[in-house]
N, C-alpha and C. Protein backbone atom coordinates (compact mmCIF):
# COMPACT_ATOMS: atom_id res chain seq x y z
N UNK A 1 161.08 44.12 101.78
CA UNK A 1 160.34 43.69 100.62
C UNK A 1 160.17 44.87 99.68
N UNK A 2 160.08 44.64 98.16
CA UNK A 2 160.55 45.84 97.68
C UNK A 2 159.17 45.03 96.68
N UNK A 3 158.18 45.93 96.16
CA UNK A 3 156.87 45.74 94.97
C UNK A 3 156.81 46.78 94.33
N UNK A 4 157.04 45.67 93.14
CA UNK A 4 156.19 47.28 91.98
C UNK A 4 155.40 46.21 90.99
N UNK A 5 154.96 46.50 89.81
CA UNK A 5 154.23 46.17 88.96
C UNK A 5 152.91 45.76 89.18
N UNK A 6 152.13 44.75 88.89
CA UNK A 6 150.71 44.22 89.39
C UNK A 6 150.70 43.67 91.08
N UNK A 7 150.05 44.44 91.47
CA UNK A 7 149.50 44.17 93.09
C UNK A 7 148.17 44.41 93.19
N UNK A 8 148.05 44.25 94.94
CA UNK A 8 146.45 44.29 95.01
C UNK A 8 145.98 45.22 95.89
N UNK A 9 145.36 46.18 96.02
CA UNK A 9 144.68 46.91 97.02
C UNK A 9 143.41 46.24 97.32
N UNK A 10 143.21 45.99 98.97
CA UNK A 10 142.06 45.68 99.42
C UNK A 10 142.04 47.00 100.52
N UNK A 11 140.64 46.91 100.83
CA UNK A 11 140.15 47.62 101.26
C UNK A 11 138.67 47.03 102.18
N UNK A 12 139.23 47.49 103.85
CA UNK A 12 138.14 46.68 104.66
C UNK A 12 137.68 47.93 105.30
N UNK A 13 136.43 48.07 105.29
CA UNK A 13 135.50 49.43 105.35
C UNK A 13 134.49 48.00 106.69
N UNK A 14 134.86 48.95 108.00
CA UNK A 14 134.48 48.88 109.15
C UNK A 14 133.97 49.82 109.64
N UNK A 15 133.32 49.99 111.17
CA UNK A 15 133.24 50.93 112.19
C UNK A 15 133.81 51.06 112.91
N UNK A 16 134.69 52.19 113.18
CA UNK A 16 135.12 52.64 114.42
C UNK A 16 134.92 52.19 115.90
N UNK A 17 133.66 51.93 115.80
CA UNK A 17 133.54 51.07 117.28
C UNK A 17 133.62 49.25 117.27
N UNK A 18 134.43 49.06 116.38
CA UNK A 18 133.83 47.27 116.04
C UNK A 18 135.33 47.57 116.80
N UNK A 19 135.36 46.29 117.77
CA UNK A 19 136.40 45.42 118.29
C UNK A 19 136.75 44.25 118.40
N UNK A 20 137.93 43.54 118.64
CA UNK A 20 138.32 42.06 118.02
C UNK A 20 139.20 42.11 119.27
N UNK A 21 139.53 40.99 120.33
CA UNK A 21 140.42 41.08 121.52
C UNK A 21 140.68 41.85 122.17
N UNK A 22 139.87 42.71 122.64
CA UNK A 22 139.94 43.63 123.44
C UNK A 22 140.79 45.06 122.91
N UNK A 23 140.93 45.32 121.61
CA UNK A 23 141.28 46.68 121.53
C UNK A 23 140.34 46.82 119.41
N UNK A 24 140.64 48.21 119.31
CA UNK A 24 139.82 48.57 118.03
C UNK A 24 140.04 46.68 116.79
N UNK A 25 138.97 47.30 116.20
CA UNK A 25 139.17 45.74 114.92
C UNK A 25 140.36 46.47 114.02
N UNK A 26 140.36 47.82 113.80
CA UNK A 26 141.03 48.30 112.68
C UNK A 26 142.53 47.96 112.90
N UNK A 27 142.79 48.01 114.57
CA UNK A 27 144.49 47.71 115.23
C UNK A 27 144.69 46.35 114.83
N UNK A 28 143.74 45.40 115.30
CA UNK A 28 143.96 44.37 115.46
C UNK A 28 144.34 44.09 113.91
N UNK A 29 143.48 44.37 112.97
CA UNK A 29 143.51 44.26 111.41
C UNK A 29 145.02 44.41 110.85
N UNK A 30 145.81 45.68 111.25
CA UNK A 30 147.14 46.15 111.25
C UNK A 30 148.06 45.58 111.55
N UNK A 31 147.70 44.67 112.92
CA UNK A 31 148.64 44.17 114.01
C UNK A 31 148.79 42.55 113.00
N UNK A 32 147.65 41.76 112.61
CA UNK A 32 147.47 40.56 112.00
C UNK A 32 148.16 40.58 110.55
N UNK A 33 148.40 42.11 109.54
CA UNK A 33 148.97 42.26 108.46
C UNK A 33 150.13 42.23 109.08
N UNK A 34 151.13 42.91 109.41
CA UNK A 34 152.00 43.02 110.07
C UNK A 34 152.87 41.79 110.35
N UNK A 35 152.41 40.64 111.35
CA UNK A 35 152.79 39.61 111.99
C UNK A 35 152.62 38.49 110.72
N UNK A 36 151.80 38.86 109.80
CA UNK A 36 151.69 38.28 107.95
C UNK A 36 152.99 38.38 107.39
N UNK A 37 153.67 39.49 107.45
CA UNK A 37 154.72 40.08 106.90
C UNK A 37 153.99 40.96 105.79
N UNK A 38 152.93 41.05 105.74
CA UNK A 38 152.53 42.04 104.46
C UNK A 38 153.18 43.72 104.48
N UNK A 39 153.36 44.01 103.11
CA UNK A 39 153.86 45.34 103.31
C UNK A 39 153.25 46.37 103.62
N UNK A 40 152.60 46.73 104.07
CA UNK A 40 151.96 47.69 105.35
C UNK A 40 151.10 47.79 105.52
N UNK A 41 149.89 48.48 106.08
CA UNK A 41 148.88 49.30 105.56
C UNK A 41 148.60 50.91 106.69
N UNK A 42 147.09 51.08 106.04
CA UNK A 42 146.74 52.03 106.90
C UNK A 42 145.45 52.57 107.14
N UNK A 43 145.05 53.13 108.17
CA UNK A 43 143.62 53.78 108.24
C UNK A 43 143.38 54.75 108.17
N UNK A 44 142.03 54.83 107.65
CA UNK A 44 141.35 56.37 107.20
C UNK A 44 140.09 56.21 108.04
N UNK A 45 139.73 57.09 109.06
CA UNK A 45 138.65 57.65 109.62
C UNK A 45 137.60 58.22 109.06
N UNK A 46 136.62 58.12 108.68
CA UNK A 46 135.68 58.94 108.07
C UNK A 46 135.42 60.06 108.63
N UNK A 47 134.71 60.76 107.92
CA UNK A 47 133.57 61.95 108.88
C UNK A 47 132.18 61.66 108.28
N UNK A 48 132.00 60.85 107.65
CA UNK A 48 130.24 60.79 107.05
C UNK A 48 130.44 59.10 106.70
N UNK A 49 129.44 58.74 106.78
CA UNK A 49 129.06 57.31 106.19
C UNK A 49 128.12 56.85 106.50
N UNK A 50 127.72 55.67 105.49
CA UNK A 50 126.39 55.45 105.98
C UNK A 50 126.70 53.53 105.49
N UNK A 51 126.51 52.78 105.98
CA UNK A 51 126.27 51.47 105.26
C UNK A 51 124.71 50.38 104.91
N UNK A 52 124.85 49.12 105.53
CA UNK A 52 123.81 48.32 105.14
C UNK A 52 122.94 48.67 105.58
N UNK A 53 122.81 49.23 106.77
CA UNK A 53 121.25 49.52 107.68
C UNK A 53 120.84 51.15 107.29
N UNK A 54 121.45 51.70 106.13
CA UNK A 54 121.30 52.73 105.99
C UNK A 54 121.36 54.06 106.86
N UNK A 55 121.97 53.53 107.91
CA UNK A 55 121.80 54.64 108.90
C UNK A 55 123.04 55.58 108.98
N UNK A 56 122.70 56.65 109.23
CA UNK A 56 124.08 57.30 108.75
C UNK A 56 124.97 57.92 109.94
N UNK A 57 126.30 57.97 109.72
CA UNK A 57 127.40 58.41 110.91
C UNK A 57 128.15 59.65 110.42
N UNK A 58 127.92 60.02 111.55
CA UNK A 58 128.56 61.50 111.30
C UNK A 58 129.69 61.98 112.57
N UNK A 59 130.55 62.82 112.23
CA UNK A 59 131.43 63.40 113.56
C UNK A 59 130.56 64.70 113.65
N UNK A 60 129.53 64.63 114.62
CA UNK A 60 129.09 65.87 115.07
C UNK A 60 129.70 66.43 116.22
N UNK A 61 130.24 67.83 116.53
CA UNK A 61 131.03 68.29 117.35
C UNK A 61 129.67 68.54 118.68
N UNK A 62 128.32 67.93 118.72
CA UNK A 62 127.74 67.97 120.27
C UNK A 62 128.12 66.32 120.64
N UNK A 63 128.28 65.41 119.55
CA UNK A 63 128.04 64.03 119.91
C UNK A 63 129.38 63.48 120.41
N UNK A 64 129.28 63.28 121.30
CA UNK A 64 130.79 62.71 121.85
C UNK A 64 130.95 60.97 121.25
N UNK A 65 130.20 60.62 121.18
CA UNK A 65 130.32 58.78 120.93
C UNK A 65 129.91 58.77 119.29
N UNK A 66 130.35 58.18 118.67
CA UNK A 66 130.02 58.20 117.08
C UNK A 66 130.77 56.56 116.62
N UNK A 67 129.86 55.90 116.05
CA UNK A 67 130.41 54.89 115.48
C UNK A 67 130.86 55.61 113.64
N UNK A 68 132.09 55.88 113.73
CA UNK A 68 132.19 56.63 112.41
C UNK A 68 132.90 55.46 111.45
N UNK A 69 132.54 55.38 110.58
CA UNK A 69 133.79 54.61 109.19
C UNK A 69 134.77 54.69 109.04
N UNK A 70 135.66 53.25 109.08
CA UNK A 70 137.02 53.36 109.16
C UNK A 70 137.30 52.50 107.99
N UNK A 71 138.37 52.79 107.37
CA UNK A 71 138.99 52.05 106.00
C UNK A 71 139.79 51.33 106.42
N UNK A 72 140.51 50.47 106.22
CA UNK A 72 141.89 49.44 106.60
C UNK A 72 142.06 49.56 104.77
N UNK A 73 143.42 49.79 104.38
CA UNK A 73 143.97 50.10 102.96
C UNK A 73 145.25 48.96 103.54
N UNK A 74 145.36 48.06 102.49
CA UNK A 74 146.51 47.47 102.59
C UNK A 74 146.99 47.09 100.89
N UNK A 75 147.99 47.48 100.80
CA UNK A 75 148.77 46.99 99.13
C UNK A 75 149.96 46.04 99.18
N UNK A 76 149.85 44.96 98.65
CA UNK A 76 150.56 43.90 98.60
C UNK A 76 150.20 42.65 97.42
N UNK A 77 150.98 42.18 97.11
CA UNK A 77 150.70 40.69 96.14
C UNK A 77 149.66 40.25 96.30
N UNK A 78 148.95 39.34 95.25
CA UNK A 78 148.08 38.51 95.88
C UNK A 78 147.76 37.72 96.83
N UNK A 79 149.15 37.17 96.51
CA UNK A 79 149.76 35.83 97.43
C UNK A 79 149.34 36.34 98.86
N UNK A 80 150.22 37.41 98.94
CA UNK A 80 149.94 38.14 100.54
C UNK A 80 148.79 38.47 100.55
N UNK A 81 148.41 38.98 100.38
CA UNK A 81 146.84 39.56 100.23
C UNK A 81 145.55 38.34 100.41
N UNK A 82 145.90 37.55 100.30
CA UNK A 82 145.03 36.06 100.61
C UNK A 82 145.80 35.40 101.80
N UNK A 83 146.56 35.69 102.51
CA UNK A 83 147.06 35.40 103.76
C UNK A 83 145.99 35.62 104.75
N UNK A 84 145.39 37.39 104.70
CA UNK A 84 144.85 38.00 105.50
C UNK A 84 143.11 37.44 105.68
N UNK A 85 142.77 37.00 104.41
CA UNK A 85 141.83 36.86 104.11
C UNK A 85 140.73 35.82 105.27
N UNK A 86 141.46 34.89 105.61
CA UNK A 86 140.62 34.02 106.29
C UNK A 86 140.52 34.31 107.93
N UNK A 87 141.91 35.26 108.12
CA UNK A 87 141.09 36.21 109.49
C UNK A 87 140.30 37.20 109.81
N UNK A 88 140.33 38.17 108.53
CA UNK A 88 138.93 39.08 108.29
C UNK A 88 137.64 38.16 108.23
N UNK A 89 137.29 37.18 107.30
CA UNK A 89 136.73 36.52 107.40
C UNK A 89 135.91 36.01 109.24
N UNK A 90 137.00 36.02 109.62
CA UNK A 90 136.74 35.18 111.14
C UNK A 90 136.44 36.40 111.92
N UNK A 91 137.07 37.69 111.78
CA UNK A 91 136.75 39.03 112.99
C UNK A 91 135.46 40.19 112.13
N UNK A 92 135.49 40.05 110.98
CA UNK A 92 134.46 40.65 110.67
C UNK A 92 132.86 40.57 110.87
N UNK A 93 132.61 40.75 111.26
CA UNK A 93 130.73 40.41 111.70
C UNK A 93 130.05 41.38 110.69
N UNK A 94 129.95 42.36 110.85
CA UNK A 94 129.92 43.41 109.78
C UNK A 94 130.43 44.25 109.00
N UNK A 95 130.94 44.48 108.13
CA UNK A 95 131.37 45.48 106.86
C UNK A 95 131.34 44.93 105.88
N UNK A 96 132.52 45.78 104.67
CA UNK A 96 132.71 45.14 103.34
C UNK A 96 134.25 45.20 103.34
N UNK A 97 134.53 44.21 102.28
CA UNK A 97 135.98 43.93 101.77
C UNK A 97 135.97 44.13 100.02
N UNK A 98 136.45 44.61 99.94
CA UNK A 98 136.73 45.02 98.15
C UNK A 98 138.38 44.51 97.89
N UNK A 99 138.51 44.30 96.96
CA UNK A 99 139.98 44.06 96.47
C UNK A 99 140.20 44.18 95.18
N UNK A 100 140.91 44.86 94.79
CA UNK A 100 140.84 45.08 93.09
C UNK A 100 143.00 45.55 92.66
N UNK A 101 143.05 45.17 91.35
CA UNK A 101 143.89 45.54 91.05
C UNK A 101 144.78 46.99 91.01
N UNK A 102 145.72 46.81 91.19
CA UNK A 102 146.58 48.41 91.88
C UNK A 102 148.04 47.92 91.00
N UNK A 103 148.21 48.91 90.64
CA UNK A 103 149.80 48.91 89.55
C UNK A 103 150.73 50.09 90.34
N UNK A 104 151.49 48.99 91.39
CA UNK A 104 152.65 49.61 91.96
C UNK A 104 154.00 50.26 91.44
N UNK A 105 153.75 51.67 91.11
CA UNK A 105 154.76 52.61 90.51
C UNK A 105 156.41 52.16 91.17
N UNK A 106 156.27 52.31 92.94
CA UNK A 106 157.29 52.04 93.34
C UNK A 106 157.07 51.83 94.91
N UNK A 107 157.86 50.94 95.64
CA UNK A 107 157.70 50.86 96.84
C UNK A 107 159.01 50.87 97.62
N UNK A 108 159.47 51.91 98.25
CA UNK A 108 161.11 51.91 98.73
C UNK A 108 160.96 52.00 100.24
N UNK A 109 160.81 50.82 100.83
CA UNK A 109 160.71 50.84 101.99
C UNK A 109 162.41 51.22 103.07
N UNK A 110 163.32 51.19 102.10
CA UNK A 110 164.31 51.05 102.81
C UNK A 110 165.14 52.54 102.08
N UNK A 111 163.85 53.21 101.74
CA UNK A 111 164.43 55.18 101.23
C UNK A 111 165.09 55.09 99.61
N UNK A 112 165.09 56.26 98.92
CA UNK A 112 165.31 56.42 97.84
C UNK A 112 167.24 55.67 97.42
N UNK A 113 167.09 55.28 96.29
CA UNK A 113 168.85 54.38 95.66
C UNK A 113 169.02 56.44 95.80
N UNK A 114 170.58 56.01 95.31
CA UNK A 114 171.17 56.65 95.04
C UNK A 114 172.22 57.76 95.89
């Protein structure tokens, strides 16, 4: 699949410790884009965050267990991008989902022409 021009970045801002079938929500999130056919995504780990309950997460090097903030970034069409939608919907219990417009320069999944 090859995108450029108007697409969509969403963005699902979870915890690190949230799980969906027995392994992380963020895999499962990946694993469900994926088997979508959407064109990829990826995660970002936090080191600070804080959300609805105001309470805040940190990677402190005494704390071994940390529920820290994790991003799920996925860029794709709308079309695709509303595929995903009604299983976040169903595995999310807590976070946020944002989605906003993203203007795809270039996407060469199959390496540079020429």
């Amino acid at each position: 699949m090859r995108l450029e021009g108007r697409c969509v970045l969403l963005r699902v801002f979870i915890g690190e410790s949230d799980h969906y079938g027995g392994k992380p929500l963020y895999q499962a999130i990946l694993e469900k884009a994926r088997a979508l056919g959407l064109s990829g995504g990826t995660v970002f780990k936090g080191m600070l965050g804080f959300g609805a309950h105001s309470k805040i997460h940190t990677a402190k090097i005494l704390r071994l267990s940390e529920d820290l903030p994790v991003v799920v970034e996925i860029v794709d069409t709308e079309e695709n991008v509303g595929k995903i939608l009604p299983f976040l919907d169903a595995v999310i219990k807590e976070g946020l989902i944002t989605k906003e417009a993203a203007n795809v320069v270039f996407y060469r999944p199959d390496g540079p022409k020429g």
